[in-house]
N, C-alpha and C. Protein backbone atom coordinates (compact mmCIF):
# COMPACT_ATOMS: atom_id res chain seq x y z
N UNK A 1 76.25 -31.03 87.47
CA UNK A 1 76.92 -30.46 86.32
C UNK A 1 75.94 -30.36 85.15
N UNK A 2 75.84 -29.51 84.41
CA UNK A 2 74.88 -28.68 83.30
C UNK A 2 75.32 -30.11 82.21
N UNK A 3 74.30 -30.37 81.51
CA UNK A 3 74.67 -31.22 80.16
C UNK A 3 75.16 -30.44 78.79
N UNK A 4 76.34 -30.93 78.51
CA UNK A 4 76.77 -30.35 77.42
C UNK A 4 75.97 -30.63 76.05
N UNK A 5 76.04 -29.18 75.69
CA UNK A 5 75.58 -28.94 74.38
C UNK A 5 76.22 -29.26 73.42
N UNK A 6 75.14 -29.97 72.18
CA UNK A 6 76.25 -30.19 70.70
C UNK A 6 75.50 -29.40 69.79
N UNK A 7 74.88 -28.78 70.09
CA UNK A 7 73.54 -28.60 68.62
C UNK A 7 72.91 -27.43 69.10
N UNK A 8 72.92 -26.43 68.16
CA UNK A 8 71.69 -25.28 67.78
C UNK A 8 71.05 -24.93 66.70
N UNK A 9 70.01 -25.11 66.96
CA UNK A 9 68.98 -25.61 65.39
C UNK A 9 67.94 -24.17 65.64
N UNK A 10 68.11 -24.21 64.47
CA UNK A 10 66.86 -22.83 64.38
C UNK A 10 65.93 -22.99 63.14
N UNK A 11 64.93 -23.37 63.19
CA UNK A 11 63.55 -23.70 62.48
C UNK A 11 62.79 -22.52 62.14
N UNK A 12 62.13 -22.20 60.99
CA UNK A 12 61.05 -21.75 60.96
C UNK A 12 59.75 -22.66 60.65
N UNK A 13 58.85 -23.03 61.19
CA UNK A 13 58.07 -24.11 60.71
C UNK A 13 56.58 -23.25 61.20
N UNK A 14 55.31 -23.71 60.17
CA UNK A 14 54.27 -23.34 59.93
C UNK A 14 53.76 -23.70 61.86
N UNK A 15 52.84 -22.65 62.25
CA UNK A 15 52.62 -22.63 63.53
C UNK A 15 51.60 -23.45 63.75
N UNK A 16 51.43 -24.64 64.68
CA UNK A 16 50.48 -25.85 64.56
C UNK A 16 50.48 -26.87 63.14
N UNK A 17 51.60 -26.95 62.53
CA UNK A 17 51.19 -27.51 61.58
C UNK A 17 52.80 -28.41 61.34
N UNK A 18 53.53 -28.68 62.20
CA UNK A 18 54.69 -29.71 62.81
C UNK A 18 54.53 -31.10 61.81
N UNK A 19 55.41 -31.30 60.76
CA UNK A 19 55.01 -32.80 60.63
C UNK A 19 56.24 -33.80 60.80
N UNK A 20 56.67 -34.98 60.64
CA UNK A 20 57.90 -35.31 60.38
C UNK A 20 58.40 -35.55 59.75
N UNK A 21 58.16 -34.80 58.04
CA UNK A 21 58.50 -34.34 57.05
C UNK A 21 59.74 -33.09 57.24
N UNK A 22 60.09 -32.99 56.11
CA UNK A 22 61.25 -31.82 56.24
C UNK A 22 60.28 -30.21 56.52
N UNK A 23 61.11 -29.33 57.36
CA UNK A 23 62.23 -29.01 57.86
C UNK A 23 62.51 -29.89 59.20
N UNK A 24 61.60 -30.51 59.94
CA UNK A 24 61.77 -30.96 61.32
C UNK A 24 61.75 -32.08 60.89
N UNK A 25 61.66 -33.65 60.54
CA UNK A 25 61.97 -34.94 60.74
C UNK A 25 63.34 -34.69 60.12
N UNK A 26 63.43 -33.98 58.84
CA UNK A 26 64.96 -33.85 58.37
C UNK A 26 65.74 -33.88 59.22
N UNK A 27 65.33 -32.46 59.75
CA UNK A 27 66.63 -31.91 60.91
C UNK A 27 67.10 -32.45 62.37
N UNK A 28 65.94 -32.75 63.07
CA UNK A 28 65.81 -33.94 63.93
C UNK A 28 66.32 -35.11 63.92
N UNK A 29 65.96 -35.70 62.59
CA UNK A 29 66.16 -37.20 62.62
C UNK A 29 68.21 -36.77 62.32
N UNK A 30 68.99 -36.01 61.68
CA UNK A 30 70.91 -35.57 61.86
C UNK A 30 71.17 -35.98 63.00
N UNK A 31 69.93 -35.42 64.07
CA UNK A 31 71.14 -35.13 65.56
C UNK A 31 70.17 -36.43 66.50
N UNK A 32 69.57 -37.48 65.56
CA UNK A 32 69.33 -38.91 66.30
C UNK A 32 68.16 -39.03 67.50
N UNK A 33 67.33 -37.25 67.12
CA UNK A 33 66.08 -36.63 68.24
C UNK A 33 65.05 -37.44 68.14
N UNK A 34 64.13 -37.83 69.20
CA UNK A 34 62.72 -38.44 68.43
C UNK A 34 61.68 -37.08 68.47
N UNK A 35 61.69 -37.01 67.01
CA UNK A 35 60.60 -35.86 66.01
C UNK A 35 58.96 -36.01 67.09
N UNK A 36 58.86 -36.73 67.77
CA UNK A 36 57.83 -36.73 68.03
C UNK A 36 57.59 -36.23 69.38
N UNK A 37 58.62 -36.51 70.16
CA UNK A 37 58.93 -35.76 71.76
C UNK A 37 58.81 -34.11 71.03
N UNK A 38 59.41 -33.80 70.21
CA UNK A 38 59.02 -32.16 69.42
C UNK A 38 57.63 -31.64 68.74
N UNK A 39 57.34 -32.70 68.18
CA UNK A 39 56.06 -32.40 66.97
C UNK A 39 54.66 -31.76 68.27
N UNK A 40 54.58 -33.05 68.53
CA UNK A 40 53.00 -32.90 69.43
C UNK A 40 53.45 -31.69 70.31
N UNK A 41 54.40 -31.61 71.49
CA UNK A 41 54.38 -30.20 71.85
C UNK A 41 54.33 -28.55 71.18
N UNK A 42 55.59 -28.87 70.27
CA UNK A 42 54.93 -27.79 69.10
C UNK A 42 53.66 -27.34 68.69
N UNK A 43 52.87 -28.49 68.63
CA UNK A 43 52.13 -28.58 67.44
C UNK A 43 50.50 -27.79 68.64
N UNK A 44 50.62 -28.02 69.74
CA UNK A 44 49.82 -27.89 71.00
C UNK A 44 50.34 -26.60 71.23
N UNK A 45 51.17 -25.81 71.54
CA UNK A 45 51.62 -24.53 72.16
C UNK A 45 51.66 -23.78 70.99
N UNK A 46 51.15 -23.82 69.84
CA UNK A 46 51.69 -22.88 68.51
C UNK A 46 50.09 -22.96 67.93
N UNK A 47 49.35 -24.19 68.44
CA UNK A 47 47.95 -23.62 67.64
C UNK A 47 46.92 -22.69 67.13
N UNK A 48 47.29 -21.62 68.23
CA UNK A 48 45.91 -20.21 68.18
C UNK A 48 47.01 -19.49 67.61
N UNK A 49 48.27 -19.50 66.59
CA UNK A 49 48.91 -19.06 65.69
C UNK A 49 49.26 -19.84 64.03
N UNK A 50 47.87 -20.54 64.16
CA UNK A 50 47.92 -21.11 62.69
C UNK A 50 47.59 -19.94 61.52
N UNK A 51 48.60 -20.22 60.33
CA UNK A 51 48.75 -19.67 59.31
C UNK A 51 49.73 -18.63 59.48
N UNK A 52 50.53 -18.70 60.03
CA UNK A 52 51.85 -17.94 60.84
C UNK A 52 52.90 -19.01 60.48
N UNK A 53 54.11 -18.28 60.31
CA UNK A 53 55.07 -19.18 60.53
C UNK A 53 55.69 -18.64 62.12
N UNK A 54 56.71 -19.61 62.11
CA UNK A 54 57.42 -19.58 63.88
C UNK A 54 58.67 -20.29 63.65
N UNK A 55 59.88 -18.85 64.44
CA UNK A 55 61.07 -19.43 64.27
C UNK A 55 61.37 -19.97 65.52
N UNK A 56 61.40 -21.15 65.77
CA UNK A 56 62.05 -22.26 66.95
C UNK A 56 63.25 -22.46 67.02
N UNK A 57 63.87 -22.47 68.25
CA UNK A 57 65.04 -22.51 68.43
C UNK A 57 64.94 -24.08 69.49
N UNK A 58 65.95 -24.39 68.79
CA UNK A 58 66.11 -25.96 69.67
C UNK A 58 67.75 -26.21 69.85
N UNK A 59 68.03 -26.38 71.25
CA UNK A 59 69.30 -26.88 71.49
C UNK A 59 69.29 -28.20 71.96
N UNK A 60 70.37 -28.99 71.73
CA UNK A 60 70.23 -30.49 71.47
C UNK A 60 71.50 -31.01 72.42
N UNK A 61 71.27 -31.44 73.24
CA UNK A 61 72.50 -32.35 74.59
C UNK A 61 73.18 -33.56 74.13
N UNK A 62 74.37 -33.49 74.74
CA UNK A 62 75.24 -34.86 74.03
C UNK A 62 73.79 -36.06 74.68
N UNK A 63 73.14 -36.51 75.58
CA UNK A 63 72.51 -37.37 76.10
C UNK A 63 71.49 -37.26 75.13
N UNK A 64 71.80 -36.82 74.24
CA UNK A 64 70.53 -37.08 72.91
C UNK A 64 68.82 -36.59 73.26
N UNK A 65 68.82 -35.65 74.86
CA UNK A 65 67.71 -34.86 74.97
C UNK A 65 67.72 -33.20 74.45
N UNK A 66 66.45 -32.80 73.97
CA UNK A 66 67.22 -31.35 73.58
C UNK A 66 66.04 -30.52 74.47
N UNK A 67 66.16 -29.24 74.12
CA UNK A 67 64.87 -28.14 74.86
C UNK A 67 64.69 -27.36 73.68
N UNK A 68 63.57 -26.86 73.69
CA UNK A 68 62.98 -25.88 72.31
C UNK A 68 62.10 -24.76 72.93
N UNK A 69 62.59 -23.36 72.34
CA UNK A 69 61.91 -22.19 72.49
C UNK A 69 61.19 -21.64 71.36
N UNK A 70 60.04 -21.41 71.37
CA UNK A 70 59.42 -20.42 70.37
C UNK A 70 59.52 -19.18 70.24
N UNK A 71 60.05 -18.71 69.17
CA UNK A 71 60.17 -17.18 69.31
C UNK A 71 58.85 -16.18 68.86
N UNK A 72 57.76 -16.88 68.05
CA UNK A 72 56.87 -16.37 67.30
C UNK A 72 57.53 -15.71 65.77
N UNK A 73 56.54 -15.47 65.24
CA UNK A 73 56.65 -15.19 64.06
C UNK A 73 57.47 -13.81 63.93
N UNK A 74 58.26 -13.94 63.27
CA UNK A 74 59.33 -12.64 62.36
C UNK A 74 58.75 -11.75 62.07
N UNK A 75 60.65 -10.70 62.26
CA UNK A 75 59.87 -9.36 61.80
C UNK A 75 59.13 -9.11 60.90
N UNK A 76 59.60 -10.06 59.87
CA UNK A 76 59.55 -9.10 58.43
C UNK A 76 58.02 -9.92 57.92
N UNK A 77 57.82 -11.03 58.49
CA UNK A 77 56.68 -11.11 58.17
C UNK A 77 55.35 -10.47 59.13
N UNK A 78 55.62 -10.14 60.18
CA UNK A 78 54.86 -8.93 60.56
C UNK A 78 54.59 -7.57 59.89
N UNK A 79 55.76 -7.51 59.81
CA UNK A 79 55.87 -5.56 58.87
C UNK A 79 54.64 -6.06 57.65
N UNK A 80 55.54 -6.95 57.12
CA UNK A 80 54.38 -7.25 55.95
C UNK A 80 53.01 -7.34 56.11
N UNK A 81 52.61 -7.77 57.00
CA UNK A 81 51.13 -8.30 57.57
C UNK A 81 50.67 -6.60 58.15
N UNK A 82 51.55 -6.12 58.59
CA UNK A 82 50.86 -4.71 58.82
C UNK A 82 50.43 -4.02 58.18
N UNK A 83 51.63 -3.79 56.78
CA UNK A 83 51.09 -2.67 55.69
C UNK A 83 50.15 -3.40 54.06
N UNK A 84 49.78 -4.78 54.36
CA UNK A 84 49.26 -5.39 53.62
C UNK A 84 50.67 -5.59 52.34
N UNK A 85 51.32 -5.87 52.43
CA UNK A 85 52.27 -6.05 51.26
C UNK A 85 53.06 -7.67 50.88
N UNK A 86 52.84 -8.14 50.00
CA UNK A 86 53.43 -9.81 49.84
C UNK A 86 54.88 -10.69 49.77
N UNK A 87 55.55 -9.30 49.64
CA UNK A 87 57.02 -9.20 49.44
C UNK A 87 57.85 -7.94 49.75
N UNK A 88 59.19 -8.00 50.05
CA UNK A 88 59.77 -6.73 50.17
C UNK A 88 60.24 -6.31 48.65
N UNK A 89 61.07 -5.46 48.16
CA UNK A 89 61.66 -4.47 47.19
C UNK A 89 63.13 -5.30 46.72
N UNK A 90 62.98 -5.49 45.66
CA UNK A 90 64.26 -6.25 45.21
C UNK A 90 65.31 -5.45 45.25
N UNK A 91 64.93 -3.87 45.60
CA UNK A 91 66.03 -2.38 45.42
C UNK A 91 65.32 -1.55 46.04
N UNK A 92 65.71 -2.08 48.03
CA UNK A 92 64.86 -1.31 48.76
C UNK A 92 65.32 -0.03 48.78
N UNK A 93 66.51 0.59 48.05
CA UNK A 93 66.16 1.93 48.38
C UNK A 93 66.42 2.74 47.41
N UNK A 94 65.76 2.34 45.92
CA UNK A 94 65.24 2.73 44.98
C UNK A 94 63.98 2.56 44.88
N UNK A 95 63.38 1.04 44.76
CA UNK A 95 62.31 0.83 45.13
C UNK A 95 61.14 0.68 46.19
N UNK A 96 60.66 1.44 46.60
CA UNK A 96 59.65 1.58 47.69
C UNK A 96 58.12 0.93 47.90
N UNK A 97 58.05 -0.32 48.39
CA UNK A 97 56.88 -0.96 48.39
C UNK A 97 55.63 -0.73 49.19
N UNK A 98 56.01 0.04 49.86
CA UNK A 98 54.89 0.74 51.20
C UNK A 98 55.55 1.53 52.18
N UNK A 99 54.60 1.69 53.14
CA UNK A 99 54.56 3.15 54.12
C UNK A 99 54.16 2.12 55.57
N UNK A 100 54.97 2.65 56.26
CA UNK A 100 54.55 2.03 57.59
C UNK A 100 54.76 3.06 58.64
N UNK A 101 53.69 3.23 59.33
CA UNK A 101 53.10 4.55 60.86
C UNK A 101 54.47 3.82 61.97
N UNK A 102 54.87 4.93 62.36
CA UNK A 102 55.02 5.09 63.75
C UNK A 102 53.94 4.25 64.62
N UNK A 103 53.06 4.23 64.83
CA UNK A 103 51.86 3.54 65.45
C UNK A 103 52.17 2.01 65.49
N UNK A 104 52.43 1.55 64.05
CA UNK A 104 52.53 0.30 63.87
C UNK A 104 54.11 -0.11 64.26
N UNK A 105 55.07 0.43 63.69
CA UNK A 105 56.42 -0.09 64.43
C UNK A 105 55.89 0.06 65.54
N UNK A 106 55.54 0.72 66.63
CA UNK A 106 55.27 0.61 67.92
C UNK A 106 55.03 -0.83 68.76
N UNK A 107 53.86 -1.02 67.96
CA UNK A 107 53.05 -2.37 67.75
C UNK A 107 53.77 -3.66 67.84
N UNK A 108 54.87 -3.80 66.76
CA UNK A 108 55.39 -4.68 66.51
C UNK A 108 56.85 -4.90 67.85
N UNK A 109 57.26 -3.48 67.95
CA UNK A 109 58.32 -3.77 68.48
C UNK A 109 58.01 -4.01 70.09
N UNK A 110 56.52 -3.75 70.58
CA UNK A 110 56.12 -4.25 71.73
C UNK A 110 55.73 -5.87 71.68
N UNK A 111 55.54 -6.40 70.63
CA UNK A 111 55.26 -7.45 71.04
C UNK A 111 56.49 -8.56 70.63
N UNK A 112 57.59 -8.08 69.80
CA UNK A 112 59.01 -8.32 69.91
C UNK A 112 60.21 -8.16 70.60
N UNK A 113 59.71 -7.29 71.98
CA UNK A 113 60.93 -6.47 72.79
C UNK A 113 61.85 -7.94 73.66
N UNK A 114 61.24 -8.85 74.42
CA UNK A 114 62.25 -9.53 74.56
C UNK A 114 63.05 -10.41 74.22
N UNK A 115 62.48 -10.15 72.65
CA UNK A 115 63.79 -11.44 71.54
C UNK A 115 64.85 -10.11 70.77
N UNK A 116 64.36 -8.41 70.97
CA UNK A 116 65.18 -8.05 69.97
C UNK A 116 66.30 -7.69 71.19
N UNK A 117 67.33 -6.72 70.64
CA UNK A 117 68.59 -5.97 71.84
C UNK A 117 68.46 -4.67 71.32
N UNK A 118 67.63 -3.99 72.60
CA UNK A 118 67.31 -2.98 72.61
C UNK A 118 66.88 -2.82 74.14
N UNK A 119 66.97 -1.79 75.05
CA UNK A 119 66.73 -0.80 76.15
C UNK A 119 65.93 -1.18 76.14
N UNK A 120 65.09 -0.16 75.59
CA UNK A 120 63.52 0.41 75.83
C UNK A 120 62.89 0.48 74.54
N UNK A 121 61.80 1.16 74.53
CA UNK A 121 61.30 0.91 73.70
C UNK A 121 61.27 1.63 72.37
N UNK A 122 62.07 2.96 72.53
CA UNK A 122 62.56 3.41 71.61
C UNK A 122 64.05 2.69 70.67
N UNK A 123 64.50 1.84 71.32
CA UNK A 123 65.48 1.19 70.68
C UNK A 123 65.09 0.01 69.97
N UNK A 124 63.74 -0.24 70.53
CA UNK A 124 63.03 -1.23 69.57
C UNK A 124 62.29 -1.00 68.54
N UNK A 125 61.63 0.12 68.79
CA UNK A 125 60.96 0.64 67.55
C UNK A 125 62.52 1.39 66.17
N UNK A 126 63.57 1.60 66.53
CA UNK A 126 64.65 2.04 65.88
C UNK A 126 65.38 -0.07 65.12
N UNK A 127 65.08 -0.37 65.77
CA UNK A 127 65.26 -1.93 65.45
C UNK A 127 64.13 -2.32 64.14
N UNK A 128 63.24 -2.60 64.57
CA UNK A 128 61.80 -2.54 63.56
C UNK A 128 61.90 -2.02 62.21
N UNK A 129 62.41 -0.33 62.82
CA UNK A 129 62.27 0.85 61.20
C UNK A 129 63.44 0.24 60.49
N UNK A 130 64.52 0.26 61.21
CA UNK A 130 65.58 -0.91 60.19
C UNK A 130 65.46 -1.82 59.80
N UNK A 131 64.75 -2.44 60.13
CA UNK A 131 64.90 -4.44 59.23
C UNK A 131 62.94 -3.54 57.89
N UNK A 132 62.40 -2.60 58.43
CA UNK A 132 61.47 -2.34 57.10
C UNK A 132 62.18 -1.58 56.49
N UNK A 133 62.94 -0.67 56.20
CA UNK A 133 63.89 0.20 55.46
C UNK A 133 64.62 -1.04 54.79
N UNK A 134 65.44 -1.88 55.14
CA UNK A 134 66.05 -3.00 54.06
C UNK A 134 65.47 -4.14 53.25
N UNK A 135 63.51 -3.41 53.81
CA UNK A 135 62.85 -4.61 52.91
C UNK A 135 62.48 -3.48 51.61
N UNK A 136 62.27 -2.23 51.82
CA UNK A 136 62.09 -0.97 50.67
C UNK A 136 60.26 -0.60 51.48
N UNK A 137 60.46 -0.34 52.70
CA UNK A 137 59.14 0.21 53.12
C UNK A 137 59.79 1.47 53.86
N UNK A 138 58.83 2.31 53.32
CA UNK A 138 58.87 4.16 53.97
C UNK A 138 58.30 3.85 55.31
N UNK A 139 58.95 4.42 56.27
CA UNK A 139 58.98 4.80 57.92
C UNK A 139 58.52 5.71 57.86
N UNK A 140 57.12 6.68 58.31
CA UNK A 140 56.91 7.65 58.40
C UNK A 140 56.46 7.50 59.54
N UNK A 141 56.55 9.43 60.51
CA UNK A 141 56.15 9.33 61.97
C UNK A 141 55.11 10.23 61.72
């Protein structure tokens, strides 16, 4: 029989850089986890993505063991990292903070296709141009 679940935790924490400081000893230490069965693996599988953040997903078992997936780093801080920009548009669709290629949604939504819900790969790149359109970045093809 499967162990029942009590807990779904979703982290963003700096990639290789795990401490047991808050967001993870905080959140860890609620559901009674030892931070450290998490930290060092994290901290080992996320290294050749330092200066990245990474949203982790951790589900947590009544037997007080949990499992953790890395999703890699977010859209929106990709988009950003593509068109060089530090922030999105406080009035994305008055205000317009950049231009992003066809080329580059491409880019992104290939190396995001099996965390987003989308077909193919045109439903991913249509995924992409939406979450940069609500930060105030122009989609051009």
């Amino acid at each position: 029989m499967a162990k029942k679940v009590i807990g779904n935790l979703k982290l963003r924490i700096p990639a290789g850089r795990a401490t047991a400081g808050p967001p993870v000893g905080s959140t860890l230490g609620q559901w009674g986890l030892n931070m450290m069965d998490f930290i060092n693996p994290f901290n080992d599988a996320t290294k050749d993505m330092m200066g990245k953040d990474v949203i982790v997903h951790i589900q947590v078992f009544e037997d007080r063991t949990f499992t953790w997936k890395s999703l890699g780093q977010p859209v929106d801080d990709m988009i950003r990292t593509a068109i060089g920009i530090k922030k999105g548009s406080p009035k994305p669709h008055t205000d317009k903070v950049g231009t992003i290629t066809r080329a580059q949604l491409e880019e992104i939504a290939k190396e995001k296709m099996d965390q987003l819900n989308a077909i193919d790969l045109e439903g991913a790149v249509k995924v992409i141009a939406g979450t940069a359109r609500s930060m105030g970045v122009e989609v051009k093809d």
